[in-house]
Protein backbone atom coordinates (compact mmCIF):
# COMPACT_ATOMS: atom_id res chain seq x y z
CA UNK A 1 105.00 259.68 121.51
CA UNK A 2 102.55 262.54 120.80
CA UNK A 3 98.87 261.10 121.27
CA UNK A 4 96.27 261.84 118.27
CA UNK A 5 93.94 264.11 119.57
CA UNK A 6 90.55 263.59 119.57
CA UNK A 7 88.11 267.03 119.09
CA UNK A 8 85.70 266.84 121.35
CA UNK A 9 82.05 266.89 120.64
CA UNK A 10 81.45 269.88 122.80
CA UNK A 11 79.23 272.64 120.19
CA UNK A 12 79.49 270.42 117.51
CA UNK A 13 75.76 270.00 117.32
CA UNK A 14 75.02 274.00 117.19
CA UNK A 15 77.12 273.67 114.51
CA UNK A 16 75.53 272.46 111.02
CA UNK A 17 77.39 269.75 108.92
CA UNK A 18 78.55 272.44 106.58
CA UNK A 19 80.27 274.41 109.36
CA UNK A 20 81.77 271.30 110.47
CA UNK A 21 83.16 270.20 107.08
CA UNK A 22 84.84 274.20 107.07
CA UNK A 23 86.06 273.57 110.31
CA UNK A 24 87.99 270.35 109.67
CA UNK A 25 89.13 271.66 106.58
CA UNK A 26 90.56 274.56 108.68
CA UNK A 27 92.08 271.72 111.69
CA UNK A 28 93.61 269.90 108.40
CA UNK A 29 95.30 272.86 106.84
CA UNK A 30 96.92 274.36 110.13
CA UNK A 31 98.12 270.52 110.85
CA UNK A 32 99.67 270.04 107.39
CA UNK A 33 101.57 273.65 107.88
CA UNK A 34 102.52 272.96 111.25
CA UNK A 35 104.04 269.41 109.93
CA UNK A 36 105.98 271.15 106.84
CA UNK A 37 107.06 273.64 109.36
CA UNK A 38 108.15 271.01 111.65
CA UNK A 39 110.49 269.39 109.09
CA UNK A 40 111.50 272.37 106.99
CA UNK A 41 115.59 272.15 106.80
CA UNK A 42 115.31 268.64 108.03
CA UNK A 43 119.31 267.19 108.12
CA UNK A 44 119.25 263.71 106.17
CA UNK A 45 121.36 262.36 108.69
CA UNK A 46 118.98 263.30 111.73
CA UNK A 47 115.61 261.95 109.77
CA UNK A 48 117.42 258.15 110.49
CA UNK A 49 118.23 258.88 113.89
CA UNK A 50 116.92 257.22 117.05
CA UNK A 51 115.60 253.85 117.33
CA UNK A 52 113.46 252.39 119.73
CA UNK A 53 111.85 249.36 118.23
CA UNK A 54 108.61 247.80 118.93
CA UNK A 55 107.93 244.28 118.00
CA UNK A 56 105.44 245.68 115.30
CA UNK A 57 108.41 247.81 113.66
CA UNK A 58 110.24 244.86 113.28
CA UNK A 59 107.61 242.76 111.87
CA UNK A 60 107.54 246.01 109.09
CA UNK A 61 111.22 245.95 108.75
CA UNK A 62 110.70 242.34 107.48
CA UNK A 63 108.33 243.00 105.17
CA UNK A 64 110.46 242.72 101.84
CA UNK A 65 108.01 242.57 99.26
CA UNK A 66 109.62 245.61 97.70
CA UNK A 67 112.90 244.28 97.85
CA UNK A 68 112.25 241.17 96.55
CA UNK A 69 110.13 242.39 93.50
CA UNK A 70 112.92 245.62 92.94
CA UNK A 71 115.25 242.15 92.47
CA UNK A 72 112.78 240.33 90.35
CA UNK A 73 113.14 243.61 88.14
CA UNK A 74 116.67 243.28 87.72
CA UNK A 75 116.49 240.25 86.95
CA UNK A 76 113.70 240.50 84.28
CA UNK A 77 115.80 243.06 82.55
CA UNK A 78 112.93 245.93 83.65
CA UNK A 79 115.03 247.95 85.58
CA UNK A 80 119.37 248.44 85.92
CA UNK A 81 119.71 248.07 89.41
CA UNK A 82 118.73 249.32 92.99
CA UNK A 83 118.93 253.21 93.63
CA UNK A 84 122.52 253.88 95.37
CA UNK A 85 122.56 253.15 99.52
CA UNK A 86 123.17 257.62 99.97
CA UNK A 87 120.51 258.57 98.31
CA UNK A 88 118.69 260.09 101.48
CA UNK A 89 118.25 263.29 101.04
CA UNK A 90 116.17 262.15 97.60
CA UNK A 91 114.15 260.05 100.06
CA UNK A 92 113.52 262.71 102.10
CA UNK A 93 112.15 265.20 99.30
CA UNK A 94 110.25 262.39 97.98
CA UNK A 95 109.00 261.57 101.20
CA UNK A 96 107.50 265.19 101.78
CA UNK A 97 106.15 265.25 98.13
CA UNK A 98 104.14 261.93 99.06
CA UNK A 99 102.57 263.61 102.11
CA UNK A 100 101.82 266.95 100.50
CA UNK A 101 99.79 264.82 97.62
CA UNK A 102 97.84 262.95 100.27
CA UNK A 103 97.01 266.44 102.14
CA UNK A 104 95.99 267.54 99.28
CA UNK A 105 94.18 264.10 98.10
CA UNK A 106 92.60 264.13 101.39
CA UNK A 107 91.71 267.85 101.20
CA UNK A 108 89.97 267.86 98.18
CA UNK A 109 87.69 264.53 99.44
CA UNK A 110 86.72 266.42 102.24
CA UNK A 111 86.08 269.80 100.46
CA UNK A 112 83.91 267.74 98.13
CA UNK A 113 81.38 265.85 100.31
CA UNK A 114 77.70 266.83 100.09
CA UNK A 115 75.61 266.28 103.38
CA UNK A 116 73.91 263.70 102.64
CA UNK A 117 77.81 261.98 102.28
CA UNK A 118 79.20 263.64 105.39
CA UNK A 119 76.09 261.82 106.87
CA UNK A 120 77.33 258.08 105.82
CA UNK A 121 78.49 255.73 108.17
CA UNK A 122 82.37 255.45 108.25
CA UNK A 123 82.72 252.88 110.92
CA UNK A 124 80.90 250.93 113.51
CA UNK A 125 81.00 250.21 116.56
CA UNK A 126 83.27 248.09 118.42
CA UNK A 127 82.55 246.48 121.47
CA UNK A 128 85.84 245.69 122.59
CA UNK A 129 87.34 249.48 123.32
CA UNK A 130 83.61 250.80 122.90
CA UNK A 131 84.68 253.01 120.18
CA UNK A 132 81.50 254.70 118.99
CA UNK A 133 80.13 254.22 115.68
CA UNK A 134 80.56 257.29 113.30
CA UNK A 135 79.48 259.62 110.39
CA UNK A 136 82.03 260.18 107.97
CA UNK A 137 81.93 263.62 109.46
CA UNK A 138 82.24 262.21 112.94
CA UNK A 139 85.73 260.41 111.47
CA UNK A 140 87.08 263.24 109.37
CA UNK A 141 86.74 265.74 112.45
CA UNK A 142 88.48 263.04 114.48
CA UNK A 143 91.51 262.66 112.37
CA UNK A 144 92.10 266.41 110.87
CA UNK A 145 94.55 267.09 114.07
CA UNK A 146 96.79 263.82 112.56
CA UNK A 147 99.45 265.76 111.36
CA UNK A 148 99.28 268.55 113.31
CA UNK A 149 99.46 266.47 116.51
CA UNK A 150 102.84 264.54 114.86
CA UNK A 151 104.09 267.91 113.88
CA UNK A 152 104.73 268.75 117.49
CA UNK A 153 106.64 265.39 117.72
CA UNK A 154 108.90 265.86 114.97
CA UNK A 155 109.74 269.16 116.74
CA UNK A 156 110.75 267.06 119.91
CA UNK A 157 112.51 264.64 118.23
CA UNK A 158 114.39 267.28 116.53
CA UNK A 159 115.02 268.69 119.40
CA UNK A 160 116.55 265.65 121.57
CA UNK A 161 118.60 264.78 118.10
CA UNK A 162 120.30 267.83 119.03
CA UNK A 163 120.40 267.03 122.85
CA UNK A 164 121.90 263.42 122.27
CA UNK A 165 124.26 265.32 119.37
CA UNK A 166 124.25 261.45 117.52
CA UNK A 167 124.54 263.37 114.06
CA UNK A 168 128.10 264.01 115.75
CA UNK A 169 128.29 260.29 117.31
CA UNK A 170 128.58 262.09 120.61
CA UNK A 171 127.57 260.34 124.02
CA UNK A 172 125.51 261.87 126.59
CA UNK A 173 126.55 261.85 130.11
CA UNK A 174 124.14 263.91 132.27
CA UNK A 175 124.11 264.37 136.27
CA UNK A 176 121.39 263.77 138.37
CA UNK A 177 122.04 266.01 141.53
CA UNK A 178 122.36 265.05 145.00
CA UNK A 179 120.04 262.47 145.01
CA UNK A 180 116.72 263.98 145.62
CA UNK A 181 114.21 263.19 142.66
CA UNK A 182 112.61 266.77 142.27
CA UNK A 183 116.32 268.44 142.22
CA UNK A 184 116.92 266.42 138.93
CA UNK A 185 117.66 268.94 136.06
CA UNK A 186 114.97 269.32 133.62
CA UNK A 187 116.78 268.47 130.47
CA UNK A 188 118.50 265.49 132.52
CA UNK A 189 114.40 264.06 132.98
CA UNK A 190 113.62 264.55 129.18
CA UNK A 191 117.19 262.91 127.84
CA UNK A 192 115.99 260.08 130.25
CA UNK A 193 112.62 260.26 128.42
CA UNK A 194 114.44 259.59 125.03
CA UNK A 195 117.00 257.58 125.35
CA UNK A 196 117.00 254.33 123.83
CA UNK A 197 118.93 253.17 126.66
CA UNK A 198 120.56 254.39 129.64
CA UNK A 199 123.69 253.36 131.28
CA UNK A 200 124.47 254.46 135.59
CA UNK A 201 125.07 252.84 138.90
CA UNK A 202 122.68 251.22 140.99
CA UNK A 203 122.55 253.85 142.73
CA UNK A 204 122.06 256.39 139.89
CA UNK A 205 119.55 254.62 138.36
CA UNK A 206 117.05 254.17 141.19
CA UNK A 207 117.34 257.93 141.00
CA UNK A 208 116.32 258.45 137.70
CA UNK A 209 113.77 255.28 136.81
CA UNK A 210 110.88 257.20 137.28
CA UNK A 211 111.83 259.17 133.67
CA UNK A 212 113.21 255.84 132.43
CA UNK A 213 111.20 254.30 129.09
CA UNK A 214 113.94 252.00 127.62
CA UNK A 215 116.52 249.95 128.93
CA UNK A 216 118.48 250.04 131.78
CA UNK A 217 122.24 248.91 132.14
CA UNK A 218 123.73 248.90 134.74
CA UNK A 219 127.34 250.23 135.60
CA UNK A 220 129.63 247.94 137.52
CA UNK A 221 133.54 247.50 137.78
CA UNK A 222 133.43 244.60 136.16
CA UNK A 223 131.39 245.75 133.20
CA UNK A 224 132.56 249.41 132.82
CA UNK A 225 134.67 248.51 129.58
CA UNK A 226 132.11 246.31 127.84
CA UNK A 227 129.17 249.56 128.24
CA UNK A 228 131.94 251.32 127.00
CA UNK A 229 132.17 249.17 123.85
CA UNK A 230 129.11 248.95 123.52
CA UNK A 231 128.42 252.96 123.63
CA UNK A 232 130.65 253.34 120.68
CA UNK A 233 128.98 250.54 118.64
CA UNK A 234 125.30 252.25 119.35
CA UNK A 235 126.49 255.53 119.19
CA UNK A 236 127.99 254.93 115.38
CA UNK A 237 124.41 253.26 114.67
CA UNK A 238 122.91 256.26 115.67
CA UNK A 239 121.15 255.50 118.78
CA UNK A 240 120.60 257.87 121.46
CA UNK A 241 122.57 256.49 124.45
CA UNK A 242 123.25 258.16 127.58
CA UNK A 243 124.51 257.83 131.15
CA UNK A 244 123.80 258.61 134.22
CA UNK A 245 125.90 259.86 137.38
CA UNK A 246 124.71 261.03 140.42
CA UNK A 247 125.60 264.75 141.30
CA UNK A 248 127.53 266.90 138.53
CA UNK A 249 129.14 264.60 135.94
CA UNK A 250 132.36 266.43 135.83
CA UNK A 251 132.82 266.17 139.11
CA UNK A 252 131.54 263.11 140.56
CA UNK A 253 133.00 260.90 137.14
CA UNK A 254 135.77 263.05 135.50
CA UNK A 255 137.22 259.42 134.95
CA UNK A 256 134.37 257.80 133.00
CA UNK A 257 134.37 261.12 130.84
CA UNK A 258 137.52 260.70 130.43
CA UNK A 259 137.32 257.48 129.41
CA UNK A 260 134.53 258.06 127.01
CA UNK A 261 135.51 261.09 125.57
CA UNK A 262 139.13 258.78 124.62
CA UNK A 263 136.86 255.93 123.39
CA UNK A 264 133.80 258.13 121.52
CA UNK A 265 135.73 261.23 120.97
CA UNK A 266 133.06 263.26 121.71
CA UNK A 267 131.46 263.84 125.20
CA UNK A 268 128.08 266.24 126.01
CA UNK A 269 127.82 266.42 129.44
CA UNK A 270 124.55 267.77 131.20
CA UNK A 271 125.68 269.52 134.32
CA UNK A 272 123.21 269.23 137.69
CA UNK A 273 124.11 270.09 141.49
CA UNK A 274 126.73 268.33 142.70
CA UNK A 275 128.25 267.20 145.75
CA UNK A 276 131.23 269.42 145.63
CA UNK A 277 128.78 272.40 146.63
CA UNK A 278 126.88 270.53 149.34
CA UNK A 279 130.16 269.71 151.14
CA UNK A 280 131.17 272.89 151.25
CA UNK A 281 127.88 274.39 152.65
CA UNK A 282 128.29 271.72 155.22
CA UNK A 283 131.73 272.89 156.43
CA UNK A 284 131.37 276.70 156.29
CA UNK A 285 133.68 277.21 153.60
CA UNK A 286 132.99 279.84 150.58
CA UNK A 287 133.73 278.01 146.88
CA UNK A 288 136.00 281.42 146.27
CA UNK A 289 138.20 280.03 148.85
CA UNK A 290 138.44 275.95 147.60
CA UNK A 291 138.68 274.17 144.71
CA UNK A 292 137.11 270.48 143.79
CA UNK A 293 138.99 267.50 143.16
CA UNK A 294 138.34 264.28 142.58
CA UNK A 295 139.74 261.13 144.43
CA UNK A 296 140.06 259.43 141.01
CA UNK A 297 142.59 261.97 140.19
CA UNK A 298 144.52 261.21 143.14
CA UNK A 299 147.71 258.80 141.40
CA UNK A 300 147.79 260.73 137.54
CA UNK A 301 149.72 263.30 137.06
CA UNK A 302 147.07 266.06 137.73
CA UNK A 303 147.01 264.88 141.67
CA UNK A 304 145.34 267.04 144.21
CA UNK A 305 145.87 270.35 143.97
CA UNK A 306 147.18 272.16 147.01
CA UNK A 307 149.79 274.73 146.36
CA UNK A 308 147.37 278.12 145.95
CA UNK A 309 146.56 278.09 149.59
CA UNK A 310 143.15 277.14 149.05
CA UNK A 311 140.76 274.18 151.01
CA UNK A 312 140.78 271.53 148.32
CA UNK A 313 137.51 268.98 148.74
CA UNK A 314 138.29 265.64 147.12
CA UNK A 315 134.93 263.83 146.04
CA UNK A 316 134.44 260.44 146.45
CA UNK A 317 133.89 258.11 143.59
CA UNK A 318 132.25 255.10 142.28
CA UNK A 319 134.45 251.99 143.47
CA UNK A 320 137.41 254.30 145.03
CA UNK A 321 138.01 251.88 147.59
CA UNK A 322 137.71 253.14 151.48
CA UNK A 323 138.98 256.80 152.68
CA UNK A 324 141.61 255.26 154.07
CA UNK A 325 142.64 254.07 151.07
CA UNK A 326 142.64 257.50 149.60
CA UNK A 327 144.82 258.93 152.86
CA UNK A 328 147.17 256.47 151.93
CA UNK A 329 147.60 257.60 148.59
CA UNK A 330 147.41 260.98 149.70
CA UNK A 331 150.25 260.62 152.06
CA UNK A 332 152.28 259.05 149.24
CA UNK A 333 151.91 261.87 147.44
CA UNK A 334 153.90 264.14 149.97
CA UNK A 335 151.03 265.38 152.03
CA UNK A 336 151.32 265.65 155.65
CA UNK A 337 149.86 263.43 157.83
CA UNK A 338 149.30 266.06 160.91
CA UNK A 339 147.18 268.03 158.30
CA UNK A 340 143.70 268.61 159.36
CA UNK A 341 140.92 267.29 157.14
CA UNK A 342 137.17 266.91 157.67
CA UNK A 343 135.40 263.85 156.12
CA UNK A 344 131.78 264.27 154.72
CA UNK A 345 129.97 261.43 154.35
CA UNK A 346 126.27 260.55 153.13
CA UNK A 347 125.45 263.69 151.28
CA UNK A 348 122.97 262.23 149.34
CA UNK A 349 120.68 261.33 153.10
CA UNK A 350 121.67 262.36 156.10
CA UNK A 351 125.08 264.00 156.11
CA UNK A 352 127.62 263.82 158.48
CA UNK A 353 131.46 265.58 159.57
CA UNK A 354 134.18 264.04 161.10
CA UNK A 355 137.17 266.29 162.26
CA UNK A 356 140.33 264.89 162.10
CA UNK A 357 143.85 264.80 160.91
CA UNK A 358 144.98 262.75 158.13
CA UNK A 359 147.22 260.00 160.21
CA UNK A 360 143.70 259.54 161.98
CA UNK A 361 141.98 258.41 158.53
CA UNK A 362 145.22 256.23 158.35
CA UNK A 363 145.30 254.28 161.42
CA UNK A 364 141.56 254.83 162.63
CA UNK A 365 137.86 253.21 162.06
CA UNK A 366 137.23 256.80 160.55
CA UNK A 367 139.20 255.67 157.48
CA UNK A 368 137.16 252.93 156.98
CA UNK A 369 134.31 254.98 155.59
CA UNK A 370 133.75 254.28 151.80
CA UNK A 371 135.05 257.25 149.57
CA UNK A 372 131.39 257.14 147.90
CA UNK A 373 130.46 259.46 145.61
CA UNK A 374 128.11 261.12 147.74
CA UNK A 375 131.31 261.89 150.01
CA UNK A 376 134.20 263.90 150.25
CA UNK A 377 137.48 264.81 152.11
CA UNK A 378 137.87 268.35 152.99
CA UNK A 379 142.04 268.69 153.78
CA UNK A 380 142.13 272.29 154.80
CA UNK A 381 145.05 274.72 154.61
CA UNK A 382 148.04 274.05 155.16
């Protein structure tokens, strides 16, 4: 949330209370045009957008007086009935009328105070958070940045309404890198930020908790399908959702897009470093002469690709099993086993490379290495 500003007291007193009432009066008006700027062409859909509820809000939603005498109405015979459930964009206009009265309410008090009133006392002081007693000059001054300072939230909000794309129903998926906290994408540390909850690994998410300000959920095997659910439910209530992967979603969890994008529809992924370059540094090999696969990939119909004469690295993945594993299915696949492969392991720490062929990763302790996604199987060319 934007914090309210507080003008500090520095030159106020070589200032006389007339210059001070101007120069509220100036702090007021470039607030109220910074707010009106902030939520010109406003989408009715976005406005409702985004929930993150505090106990307080709740208590508010409760509070039904309105309701309840709207229904007394009816039934008096005073009005017809309640206004119809899509009438949002009228809220919205009447919404922005109501705060452009009270600017202009509050304007004209301000304008309209003679010293000796900018010289009352406005409120006294407490004690508990020793907030200072003050003028009604000292309080005006103090809250003239109001809707200026919320101005520059709306713009956020605005802005990660577009990032989350939930006008669209769209879920989030963004990567995280390698692994290393300052490598984390930019936009990947404000979605964080936003989100009303996020959704990775164990390992993903002790990664990104230090940008975390909601929930977290955990992703496990036996839970993948019920976050899944549970993405579409939130995502059609408009709540800004998101997961996290380590390295570059499309490459480190092409299945759990996949699986999203079948279940949401939609799918904005937020790309980051990924593992797929970091092998590839490791072995010596340029990306013009490989291309990335996925072990996930390895029993559909795509398989691994290995008929341009290029290295192909297959990245591990969450819950693939062991590499051996992978070899196996590999081999099944018509790949031979005499064919040379180095396995990269640990690329998010310290990272290590095992030559060897893959009947080794078959029948050896080598293929008892986890295919994590922080590893990867380089099988180079035939």
């Amino acid at each position: 949330m934007v914090s309210h500003d507080v003008p500090t007291d520095a030159g106020s007193e070589a200032l006389s209370a007339h210059e001070r009432q101007q120069r509220t009066l100036q702090r007021l008006d470039d607030g109220h045009a910074a707010l009106l700027d902030a939520l010109e062409g406003l989408d009715e859909a976005d406005a409702f957008l985004g929930s993150r509820w505090s106990v307080w809000e709740v208590m508010q939603h409760l509070l039904t007086e309105s309701f309840v005498e709207a229904l007394e109405q009816i039934a008096s015979g005073e009005r017809e009935m309640l206004p119809a459930f899509d009438a949002r964009t009228d809220r919205i206009a009447a919404d922005v009328a109501k705060l452009e009265a009270n600017y202009r309410r509050f304007r004209n008090l301000i304008s309209g105070l003679t010293e000796e009133q900018l010289d009352l006392p406005a409120t006294p002081y407490n004690p508990e958070n020793n907030y200072p007693a003050l003028s009604l000059l000292d309080l005006i001054e103090r809250v003239s940045g109001h809707e200026g300072n919320h101005a520059r939230q709306v713009v956020e909000t605005r802005k990660y309404v577009a990032a989350f794309r939930s006008a669209q129903r769209a879920v989030t998926v963004a990567g995280l890198g390698a692994g290393d906290r300052q490598q984390v994408p930019t936009t990947t540390r404000e979605l964080l930020s936003n989100a009303d909850y996020v959704i990775g690994t164990q390992a993903a998410l002790a990664v990104a908790r230090p940008w975390i300000r909601s929930v977290e959920l955990e992703l496990r095997p036996d839970n993948r399908e019920e976050l899944v659910n549970r993405l579409v439910r939130d995502i059609r209530a408009g709540l800004w959702s998101m997961v996290a992967t380590l390295g570059d979603p499309a490459e480190s969890a092409p299945g759990l897009v996949t699986q999203l994008e079948q279940a949401v529809g939609q799918v904005s992924l937020v790309a980051a470093p990924g593992f797929y370059r970091l092998a590839l540094e490791l072995v010596g090999i340029s990306p013009l002469d490989a291309v990335c696969a996925s072990v996930e990939r390895i029993d559909n119909d795509a398989g691994i690709p290995r008929a341009d004469g290029r290295t192909v690295v297959a990245l591990g993945a969450e819950d693939a099993g062991t590499w051996r594993e992978v070899a196996a299915a590999l081999a099944a696949s018509d790949l031979e086993v005499s064919r040379t492969v180095r396995l990269v392991a640990n690329l998010s720490g310290q990272a290590t490379v095992t030559t060897a062929t893959l009947g080794d990763v078959l029948v050896t302790e080598i293929g008892d290495v986890a295919a994590e996604v922080d590893s990867a199987l380089v099988l180079d060319r035939a």
